[in-house]
Protein backbone atom coordinates (compact mmCIF):
# COMPACT_ATOMS: atom_id res chain seq x y z
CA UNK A 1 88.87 118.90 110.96
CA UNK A 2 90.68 117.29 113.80
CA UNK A 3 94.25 117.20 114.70
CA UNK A 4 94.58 113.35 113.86
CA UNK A 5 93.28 114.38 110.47
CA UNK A 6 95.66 117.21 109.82
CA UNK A 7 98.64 114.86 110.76
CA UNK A 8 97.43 112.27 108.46
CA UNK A 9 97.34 115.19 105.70
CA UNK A 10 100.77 116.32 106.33
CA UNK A 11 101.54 112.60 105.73
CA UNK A 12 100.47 113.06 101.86
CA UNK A 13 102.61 116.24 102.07
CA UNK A 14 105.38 114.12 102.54
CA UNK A 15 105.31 111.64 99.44
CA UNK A 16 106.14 114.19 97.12
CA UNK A 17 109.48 115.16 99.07
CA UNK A 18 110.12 111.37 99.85
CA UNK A 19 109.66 110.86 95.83
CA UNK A 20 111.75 113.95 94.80
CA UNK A 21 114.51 113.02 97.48
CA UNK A 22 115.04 109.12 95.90
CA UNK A 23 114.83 110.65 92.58
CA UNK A 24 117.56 113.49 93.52
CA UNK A 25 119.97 110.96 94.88
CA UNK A 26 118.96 111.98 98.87
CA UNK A 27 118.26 108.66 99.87
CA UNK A 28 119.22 109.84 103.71
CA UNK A 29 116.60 112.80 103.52
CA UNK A 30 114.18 110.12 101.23
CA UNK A 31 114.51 107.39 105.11
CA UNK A 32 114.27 110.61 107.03
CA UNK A 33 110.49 111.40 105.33
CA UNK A 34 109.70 107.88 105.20
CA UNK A 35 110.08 107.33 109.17
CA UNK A 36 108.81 110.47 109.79
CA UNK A 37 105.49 109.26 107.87
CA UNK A 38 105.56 106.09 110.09
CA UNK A 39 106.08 107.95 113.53
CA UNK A 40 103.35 110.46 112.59
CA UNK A 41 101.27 107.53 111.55
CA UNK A 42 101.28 106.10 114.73
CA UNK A 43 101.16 109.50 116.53
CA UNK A 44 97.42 110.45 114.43
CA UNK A 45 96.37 107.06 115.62
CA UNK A 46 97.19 107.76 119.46
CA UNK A 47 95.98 110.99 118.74
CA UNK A 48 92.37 109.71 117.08
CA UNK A 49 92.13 107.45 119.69
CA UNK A 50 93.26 108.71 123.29
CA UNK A 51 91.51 112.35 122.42
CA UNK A 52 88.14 110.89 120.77
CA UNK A 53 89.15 112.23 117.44
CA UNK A 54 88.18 109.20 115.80
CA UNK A 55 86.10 110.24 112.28
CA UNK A 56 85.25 108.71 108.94
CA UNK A 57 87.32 111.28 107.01
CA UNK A 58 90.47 110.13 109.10
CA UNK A 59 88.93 105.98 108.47
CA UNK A 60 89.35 106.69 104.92
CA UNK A 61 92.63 109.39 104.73
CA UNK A 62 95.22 107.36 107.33
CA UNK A 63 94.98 104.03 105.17
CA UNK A 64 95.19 105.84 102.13
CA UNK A 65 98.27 108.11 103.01
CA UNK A 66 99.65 104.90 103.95
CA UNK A 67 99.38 103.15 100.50
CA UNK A 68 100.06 106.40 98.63
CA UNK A 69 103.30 106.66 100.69
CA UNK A 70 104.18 103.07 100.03
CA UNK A 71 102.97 102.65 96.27
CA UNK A 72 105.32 105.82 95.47
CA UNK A 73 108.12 104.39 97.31
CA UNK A 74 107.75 100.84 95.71
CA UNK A 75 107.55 102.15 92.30
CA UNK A 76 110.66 104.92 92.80
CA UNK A 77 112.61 101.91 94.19
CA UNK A 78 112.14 99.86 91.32
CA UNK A 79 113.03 102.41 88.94
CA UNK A 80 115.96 102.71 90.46
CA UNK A 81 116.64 99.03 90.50
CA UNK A 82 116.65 98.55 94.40
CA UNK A 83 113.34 96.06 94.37
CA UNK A 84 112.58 93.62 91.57
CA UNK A 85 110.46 94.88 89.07
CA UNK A 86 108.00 91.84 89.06
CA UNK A 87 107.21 92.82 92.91
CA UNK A 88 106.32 96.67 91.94
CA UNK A 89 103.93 95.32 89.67
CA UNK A 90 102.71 92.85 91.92
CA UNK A 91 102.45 95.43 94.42
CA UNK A 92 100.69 98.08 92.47
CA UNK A 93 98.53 95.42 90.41
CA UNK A 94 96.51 94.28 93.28
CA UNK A 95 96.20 97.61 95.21
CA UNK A 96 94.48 99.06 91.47
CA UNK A 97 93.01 95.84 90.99
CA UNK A 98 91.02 96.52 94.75
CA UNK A 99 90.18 100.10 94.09
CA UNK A 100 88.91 98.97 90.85
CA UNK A 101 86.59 96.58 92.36
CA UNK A 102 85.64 98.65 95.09
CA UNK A 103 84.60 101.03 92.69
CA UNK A 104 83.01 98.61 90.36
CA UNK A 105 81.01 97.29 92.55
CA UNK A 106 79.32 100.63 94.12
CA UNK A 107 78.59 101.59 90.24
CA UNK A 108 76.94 98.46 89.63
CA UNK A 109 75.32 98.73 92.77
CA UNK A 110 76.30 96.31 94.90
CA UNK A 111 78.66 97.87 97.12
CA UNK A 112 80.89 95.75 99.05
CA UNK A 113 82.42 95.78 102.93
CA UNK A 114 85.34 97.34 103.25
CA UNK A 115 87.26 95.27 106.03
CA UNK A 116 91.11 94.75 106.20
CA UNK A 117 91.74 91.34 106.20
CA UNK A 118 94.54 89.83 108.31
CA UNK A 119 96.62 88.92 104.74
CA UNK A 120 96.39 92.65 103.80
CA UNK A 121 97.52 93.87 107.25
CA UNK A 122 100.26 91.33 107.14
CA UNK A 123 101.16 92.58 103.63
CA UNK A 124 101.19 95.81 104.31
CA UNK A 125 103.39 95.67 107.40
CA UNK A 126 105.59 93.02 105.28
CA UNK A 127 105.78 96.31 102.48
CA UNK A 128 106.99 98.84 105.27
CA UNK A 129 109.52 96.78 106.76
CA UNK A 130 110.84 96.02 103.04
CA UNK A 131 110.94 99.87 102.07
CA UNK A 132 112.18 100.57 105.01
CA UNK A 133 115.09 98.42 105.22
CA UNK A 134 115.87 99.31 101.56
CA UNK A 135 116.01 102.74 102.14
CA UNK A 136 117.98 102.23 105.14
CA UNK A 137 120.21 100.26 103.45
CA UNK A 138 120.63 102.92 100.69
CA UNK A 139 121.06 105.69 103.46
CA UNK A 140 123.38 104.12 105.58
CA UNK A 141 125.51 102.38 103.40
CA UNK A 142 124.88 98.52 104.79
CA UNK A 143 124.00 95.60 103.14
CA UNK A 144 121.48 93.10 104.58
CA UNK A 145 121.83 90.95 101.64
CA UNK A 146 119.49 87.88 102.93
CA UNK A 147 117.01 89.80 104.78
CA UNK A 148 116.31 92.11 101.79
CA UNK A 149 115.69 88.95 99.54
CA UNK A 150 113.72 87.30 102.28
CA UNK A 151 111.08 89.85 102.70
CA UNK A 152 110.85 90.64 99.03
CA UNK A 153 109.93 86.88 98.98
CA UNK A 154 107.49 87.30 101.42
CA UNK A 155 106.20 90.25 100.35
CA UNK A 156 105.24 88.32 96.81
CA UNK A 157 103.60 85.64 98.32
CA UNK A 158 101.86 87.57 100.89
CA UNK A 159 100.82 90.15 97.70
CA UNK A 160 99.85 87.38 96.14
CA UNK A 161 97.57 85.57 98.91
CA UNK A 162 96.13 88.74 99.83
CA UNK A 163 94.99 89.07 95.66
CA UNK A 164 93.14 85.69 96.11
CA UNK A 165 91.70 86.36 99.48
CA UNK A 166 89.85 89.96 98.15
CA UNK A 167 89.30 88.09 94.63
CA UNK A 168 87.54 85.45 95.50
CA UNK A 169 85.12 87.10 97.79
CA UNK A 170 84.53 89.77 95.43
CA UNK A 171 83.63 87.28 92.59
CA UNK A 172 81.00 85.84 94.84
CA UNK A 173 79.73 88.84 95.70
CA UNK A 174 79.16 90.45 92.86
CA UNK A 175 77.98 86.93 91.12
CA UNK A 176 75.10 86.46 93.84
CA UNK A 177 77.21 83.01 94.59
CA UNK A 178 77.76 83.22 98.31
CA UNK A 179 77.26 85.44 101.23
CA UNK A 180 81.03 86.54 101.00
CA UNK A 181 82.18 90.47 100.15
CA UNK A 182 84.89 91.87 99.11
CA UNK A 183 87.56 93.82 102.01
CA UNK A 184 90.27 96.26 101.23
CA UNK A 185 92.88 97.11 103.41
């Protein structure tokens, strides 16, 4: 177990208190957890990398702490009417619909590479910025009106685009049609 790893732990720790805070009406303590996920994201990273801590536990926890952290937030959010509902399930939709593939495929045998692709890290980073301008939003009592309704636009069509781009691949994969696999990210 290295210190990168226990960071990116603590990071779980912190959805249920992010959750319970949005739910509880402490949006301020909610933002608090949610940049304090961020900042110790990028501090297990540093950490992995500038003290050779790098391992596949931590290649498979960070990414998922991430999405965990971000699914919860997303769904929370659109219970409570702060992001459009047909996002949430956009959101959730294709991050099931890649586990489900993922998984699929390793039963049947045919396991697939699991690569971010640049649409998925775009995505992702198009998801943080959104949660995290709603929640600041919510905390600090603003209103960025446009740029909340331009990156939930963004973040359908990038949802969507990154859908297609793990779809297709997967369908040739696990149809023998093509040299092309499946990523997740």
């Amino acid at each position: 177990m290295t210190a990168a790893n226990l960071i990116t732990i603590l990071r779980f720790l912190l959805v249920p208190g992010v959750v319970w805070a949005l739910l509880s009406g402490r949006v301020d303590w909610a933002f608090a957890g949610f940049l304090t996920a961020g900042i110790s994201d990028g501090v297990d990273g540093f950490i992995a990398r500038q003290f050779n801590q790098r391992s596949e536990l931590g290649a498979y926890l960070d990414p998922m702490a991430d999405k965990v952290l971000l699914v919860s937030v997303f769904v929370v959010l659109g219970f409570m009417g702060e992001l459009p509902l047909w996002l949430v399930v956009a959101a959730v939709t294709r991050d099931a619909l890649i586990v489900c593939a993922v998984l699929l495929s390793t039963i049947m045998a045919k396991p697939v590479a699991v690569k971010p692709l640049f649409v998925s890290k775009a995505n992702t980073a198009v998801q943080i910025v959104l949660a995290a301008i709603v929640l600041g939003e919510l905390a600090l009592g603003v209103n960025l009106g446009l740029v909340r309704e331009v990156l939930i636009l963004l973040c359908g069509v990038l949802t969507a685009a990154s859908a297609g781009a793990y779809l297709v691949p997967w369908l040739r994969h696990m149809t023998g049609n093509g040299e092309g696999a499946a990523r997740s990210g």
